[in-house]
C-alpha atoms as a PDB file:
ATOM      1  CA  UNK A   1      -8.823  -0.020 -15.058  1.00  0.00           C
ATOM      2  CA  UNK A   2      -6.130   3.086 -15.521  1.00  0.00           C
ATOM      3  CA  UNK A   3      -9.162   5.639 -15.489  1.00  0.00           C
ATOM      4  CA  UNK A   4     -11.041   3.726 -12.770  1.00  0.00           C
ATOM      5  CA  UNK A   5      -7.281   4.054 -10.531  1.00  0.00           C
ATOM      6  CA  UNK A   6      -6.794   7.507 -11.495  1.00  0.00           C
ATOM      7  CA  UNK A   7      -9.911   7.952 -10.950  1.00  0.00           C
ATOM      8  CA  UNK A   8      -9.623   6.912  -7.358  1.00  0.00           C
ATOM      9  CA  UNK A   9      -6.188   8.245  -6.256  1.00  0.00           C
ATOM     10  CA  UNK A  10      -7.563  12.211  -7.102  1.00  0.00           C
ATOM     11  CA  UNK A  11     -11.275  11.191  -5.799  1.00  0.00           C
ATOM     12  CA  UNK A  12      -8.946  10.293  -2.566  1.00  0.00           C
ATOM     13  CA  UNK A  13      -6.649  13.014  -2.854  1.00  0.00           C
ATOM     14  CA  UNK A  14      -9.083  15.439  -2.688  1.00  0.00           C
ATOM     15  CA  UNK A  15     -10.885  13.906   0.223  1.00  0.00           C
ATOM     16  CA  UNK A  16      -7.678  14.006   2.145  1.00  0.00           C
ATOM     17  CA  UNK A  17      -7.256  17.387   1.470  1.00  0.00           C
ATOM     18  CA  UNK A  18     -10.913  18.741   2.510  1.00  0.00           C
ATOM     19  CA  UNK A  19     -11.303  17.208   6.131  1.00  0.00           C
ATOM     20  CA  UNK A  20      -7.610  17.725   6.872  1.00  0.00           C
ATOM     21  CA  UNK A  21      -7.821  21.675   5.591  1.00  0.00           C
ATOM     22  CA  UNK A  22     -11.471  21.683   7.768  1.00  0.00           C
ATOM     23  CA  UNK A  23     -10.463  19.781  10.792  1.00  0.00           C
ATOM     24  CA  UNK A  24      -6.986  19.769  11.527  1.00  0.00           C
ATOM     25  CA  UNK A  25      -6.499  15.937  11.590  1.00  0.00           C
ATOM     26  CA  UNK A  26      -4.825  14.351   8.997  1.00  0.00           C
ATOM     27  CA  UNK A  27      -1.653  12.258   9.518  1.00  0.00           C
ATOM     28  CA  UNK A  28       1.300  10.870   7.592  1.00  0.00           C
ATOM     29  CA  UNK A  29       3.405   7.901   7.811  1.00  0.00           C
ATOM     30  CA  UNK A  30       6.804   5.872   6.478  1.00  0.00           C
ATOM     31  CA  UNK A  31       6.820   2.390   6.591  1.00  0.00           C
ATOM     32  CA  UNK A  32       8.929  -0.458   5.399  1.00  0.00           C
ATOM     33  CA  UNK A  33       7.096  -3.227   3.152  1.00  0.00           C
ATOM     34  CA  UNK A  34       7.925  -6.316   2.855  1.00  0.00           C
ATOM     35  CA  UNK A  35       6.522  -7.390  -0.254  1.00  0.00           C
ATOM     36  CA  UNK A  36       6.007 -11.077  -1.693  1.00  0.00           C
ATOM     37  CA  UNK A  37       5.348 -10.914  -5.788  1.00  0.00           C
ATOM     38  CA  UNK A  38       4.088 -14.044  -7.618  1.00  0.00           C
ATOM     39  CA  UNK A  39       3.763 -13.121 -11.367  1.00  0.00           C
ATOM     40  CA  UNK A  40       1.154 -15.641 -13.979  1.00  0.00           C
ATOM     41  CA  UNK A  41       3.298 -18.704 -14.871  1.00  0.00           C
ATOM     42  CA  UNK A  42       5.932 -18.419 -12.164  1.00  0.00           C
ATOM     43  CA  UNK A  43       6.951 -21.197  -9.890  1.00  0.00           C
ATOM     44  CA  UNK A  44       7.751 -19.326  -6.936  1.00  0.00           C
ATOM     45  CA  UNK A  45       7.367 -15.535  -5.406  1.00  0.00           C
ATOM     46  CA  UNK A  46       9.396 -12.869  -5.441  1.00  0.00           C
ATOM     47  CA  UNK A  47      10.497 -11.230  -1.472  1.00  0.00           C
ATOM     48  CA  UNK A  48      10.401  -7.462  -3.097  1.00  0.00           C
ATOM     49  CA  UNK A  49      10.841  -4.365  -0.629  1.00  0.00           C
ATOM     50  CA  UNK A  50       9.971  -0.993  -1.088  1.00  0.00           C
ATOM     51  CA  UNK A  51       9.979   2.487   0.893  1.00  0.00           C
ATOM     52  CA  UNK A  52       6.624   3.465   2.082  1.00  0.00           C
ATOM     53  CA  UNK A  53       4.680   6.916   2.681  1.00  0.00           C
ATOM     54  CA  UNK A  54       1.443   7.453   2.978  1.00  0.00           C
ATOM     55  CA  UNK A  55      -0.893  10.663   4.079  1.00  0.00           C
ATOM     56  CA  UNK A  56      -4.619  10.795   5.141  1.00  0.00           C
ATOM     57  CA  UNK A  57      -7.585  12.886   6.622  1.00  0.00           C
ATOM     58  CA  UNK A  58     -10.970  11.721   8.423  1.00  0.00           C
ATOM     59  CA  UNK A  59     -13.948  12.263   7.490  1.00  0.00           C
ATOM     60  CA  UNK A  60     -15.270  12.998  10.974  1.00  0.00           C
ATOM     61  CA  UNK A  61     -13.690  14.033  14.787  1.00  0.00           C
ATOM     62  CA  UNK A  62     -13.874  10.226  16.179  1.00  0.00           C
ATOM     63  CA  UNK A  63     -11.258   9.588  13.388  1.00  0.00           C
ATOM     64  CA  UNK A  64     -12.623   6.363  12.652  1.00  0.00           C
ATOM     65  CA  UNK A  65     -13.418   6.768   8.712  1.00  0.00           C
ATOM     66  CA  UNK A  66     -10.153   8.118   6.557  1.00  0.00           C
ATOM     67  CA  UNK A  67      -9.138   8.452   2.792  1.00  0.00           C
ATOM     68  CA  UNK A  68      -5.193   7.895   2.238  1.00  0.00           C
ATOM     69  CA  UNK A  69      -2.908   7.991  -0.003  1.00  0.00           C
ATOM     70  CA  UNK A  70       0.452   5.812  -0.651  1.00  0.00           C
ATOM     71  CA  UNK A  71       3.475   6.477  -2.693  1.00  0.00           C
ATOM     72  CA  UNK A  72       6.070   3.916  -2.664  1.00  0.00           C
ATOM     73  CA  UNK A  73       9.327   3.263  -3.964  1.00  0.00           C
ATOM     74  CA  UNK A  74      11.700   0.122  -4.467  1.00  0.00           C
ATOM     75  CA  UNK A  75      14.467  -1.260  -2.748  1.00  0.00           C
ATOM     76  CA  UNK A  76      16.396  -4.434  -3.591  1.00  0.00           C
ATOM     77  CA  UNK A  77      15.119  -7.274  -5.974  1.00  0.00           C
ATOM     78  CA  UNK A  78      14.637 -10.678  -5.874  1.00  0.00           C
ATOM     79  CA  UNK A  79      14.797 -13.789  -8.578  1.00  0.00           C
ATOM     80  CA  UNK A  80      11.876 -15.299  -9.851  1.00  0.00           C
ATOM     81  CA  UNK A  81      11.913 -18.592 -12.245  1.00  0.00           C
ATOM     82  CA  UNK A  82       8.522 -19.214 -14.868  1.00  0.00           C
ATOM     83  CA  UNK A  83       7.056 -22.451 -16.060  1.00  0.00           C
ATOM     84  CA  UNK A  84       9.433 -22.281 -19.351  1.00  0.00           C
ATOM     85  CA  UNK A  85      11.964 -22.458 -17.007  1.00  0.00           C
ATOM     86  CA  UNK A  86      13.725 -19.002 -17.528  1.00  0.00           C
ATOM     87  CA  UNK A  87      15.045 -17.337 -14.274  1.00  0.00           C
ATOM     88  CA  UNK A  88      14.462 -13.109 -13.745  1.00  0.00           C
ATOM     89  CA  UNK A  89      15.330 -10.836 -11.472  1.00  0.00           C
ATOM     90  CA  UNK A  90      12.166  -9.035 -10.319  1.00  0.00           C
ATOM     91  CA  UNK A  91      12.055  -5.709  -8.168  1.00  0.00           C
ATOM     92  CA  UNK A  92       9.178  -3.395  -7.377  1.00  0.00           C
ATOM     93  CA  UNK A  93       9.491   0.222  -9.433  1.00  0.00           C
ATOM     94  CA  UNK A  94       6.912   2.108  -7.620  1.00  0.00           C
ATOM     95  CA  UNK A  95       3.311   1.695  -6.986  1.00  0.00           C
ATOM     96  CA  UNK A  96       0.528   3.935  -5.827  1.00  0.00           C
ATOM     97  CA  UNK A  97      -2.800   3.135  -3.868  1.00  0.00           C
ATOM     98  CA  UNK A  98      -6.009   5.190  -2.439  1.00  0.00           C
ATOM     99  CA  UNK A  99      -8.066   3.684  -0.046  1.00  0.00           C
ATOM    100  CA  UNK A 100     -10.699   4.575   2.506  1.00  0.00           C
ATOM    101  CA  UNK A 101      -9.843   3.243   6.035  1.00  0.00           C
ATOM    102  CA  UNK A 102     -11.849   2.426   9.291  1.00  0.00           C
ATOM    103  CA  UNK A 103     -11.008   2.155  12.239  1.00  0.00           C
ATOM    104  CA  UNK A 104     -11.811   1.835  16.231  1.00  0.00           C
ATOM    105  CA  UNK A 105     -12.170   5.572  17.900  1.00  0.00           C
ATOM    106  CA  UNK A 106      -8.806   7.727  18.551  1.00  0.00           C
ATOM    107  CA  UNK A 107      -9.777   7.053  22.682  1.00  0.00           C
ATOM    108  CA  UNK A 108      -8.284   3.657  22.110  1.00  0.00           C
ATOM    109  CA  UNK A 109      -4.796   3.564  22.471  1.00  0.00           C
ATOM    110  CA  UNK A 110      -4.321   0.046  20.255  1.00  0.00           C
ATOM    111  CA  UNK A 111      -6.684   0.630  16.761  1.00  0.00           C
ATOM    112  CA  UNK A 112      -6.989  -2.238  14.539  1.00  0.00           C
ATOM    113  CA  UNK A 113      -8.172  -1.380  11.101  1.00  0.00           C
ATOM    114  CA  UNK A 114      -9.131  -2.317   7.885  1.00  0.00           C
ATOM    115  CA  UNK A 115      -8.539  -0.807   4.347  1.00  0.00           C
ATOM    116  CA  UNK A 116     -10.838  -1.162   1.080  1.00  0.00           C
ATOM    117  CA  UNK A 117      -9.070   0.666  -2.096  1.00  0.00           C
ATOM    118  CA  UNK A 118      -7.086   0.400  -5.195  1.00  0.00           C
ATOM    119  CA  UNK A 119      -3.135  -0.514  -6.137  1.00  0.00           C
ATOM    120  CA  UNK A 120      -1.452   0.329  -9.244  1.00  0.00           C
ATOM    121  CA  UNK A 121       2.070  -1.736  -8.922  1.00  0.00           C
ATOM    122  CA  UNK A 122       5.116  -1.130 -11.215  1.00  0.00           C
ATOM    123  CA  UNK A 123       7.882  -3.735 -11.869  1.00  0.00           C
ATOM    124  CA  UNK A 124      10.736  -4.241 -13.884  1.00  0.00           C
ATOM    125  CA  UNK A 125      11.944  -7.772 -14.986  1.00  0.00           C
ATOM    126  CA  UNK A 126      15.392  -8.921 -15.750  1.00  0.00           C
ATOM    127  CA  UNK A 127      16.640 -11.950 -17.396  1.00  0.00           C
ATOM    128  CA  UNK A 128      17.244 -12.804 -20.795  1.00  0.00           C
ATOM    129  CA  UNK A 129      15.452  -9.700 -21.780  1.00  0.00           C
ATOM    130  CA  UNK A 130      14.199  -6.867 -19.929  1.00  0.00           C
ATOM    131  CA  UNK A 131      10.447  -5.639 -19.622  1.00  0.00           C
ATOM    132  CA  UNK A 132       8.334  -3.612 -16.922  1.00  0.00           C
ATOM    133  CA  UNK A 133       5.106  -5.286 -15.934  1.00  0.00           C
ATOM    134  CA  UNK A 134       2.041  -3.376 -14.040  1.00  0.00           C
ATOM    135  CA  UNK A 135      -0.110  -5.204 -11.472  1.00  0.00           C
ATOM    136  CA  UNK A 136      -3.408  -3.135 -10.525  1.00  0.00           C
ATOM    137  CA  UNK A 137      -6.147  -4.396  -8.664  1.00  0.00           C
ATOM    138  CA  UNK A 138      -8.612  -3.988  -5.751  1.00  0.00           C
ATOM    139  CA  UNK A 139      -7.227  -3.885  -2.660  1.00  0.00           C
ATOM    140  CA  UNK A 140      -7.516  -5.183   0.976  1.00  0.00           C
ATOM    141  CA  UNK A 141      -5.701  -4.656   4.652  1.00  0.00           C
ATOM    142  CA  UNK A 142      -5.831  -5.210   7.926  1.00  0.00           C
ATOM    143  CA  UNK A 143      -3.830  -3.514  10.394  1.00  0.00           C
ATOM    144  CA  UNK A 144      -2.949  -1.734  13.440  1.00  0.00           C
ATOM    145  CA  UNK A 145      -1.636   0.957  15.084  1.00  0.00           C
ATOM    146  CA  UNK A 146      -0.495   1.489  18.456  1.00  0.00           C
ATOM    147  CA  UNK A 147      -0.116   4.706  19.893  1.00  0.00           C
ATOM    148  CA  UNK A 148       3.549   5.796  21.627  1.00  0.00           C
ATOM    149  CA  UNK A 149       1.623   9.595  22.400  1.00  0.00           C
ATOM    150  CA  UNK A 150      -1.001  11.460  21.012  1.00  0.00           C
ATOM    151  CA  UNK A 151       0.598  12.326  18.109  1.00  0.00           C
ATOM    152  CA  UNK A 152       2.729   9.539  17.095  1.00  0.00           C
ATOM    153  CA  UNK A 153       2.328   5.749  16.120  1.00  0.00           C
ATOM    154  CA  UNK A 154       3.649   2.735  15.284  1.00  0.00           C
ATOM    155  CA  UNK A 155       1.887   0.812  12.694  1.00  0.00           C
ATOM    156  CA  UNK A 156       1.787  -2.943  11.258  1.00  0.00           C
ATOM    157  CA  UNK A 157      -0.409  -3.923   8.125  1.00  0.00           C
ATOM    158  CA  UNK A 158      -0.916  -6.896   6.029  1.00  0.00           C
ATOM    159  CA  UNK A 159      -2.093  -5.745   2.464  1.00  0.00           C
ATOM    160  CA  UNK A 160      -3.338  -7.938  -0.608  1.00  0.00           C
ATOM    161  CA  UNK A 161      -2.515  -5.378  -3.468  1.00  0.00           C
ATOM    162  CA  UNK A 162      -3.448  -7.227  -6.200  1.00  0.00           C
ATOM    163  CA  UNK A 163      -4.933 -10.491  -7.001  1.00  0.00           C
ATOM    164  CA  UNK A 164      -5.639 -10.638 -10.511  1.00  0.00           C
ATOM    165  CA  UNK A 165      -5.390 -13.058 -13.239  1.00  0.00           C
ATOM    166  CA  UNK A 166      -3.348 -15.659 -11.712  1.00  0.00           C
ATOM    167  CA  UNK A 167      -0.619 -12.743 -10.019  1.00  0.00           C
ATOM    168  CA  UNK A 168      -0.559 -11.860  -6.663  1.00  0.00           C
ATOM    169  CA  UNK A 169       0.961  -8.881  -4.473  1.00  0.00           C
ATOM    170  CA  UNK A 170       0.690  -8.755  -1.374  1.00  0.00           C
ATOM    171  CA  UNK A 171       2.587  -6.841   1.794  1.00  0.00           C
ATOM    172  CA  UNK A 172       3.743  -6.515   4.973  1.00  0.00           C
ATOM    173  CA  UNK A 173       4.350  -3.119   6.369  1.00  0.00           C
ATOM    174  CA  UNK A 174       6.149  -1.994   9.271  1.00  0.00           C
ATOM    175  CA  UNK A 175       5.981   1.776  10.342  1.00  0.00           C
ATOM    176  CA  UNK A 176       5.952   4.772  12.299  1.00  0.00           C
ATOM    177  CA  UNK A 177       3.544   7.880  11.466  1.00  0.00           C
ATOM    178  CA  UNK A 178       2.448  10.997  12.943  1.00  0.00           C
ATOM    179  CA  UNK A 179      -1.169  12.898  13.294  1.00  0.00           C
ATOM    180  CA  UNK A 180      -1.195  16.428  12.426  1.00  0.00           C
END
């Protein structure tokens, strides 16, 4: 699964770079998640937060078909308690997705859109001992973006990051972004 998400991010990475370097229309954006974390053999879910960026180019002038990249960082942390009873404090590290995106044409000034990729999630867990835990998966969205002027949106997204073996990850992102 690391090769197949490595894989991914540079296969995306590189098809962000190529229509953006041809074309002229890529775009970038910071958003706040709001992330909800529900390890195997917990009893509840962790409300985890993290720092959001993410960059993209389209594949063609309608800019309805993208590639993007996300980078994102942790803020605060949350407690989680397992089935054997012991209570941990949980926060989000980092994690990194690529996905390719589609959307409604750039003529429409509210886009709804939808997101097929990959997540690589990094946590830390504290308790009565420490340990880091990494959540990777196939990944979904739904979202949309509303436009303030041609260059510059406002964005709201729903992702399930991972959904694997019993954990879950999933987010709610708001932000602002910018075409270029």
């Amino acid at each position: 699964m690391k090769a197949l998400l490595r894989g991914a991010l540079i296969v995306s990475l590189l098809a962000v770079a190529g229509p953006t370097m041809a074309q002229g229309t890529g775009y970038a954006s910071l958003g706040y998640v709001f992330g909800s974390l529900e390890p195997r053999r917990s009893d509840n879910d962790a409300s985890v937060n993290a720092l959001q960026f993410a960059f993209g180019g389209w594949f063609n002038p309608q800019q309805t078909f993208a590639a993007e990249g996300r980078i994102a960082l942790g803020i605060g942390n949350d407690t989680i308690t397992f089935t054997d009873g012991e209570r941990r404090r949980v926060e989000i590290d980092r994690y990194y997705g690529a996905y390719l995106r589609a959307q409604f044409p750039n003529t429409v000034p509210v886009r709804p859109y939808g997101l097929f990729g990959t997540t690589l999630v990094e946590t830390s867990e504290r308790g009565l001992s420490s340990r880091t835990r990494r959540y990777s998966d196939i990944s979904l969205g739904l979202g949309v973006e509303v436009d303030l002027d041609s260059n510059i949106f406002l964005s709201l997204e729903y992702l399930r990051a991972v959904d694997r073996n019993s954990s879950e990850v999933s987010n709610l992102t708001v932000g602002v972004g910018g075409r270029f």
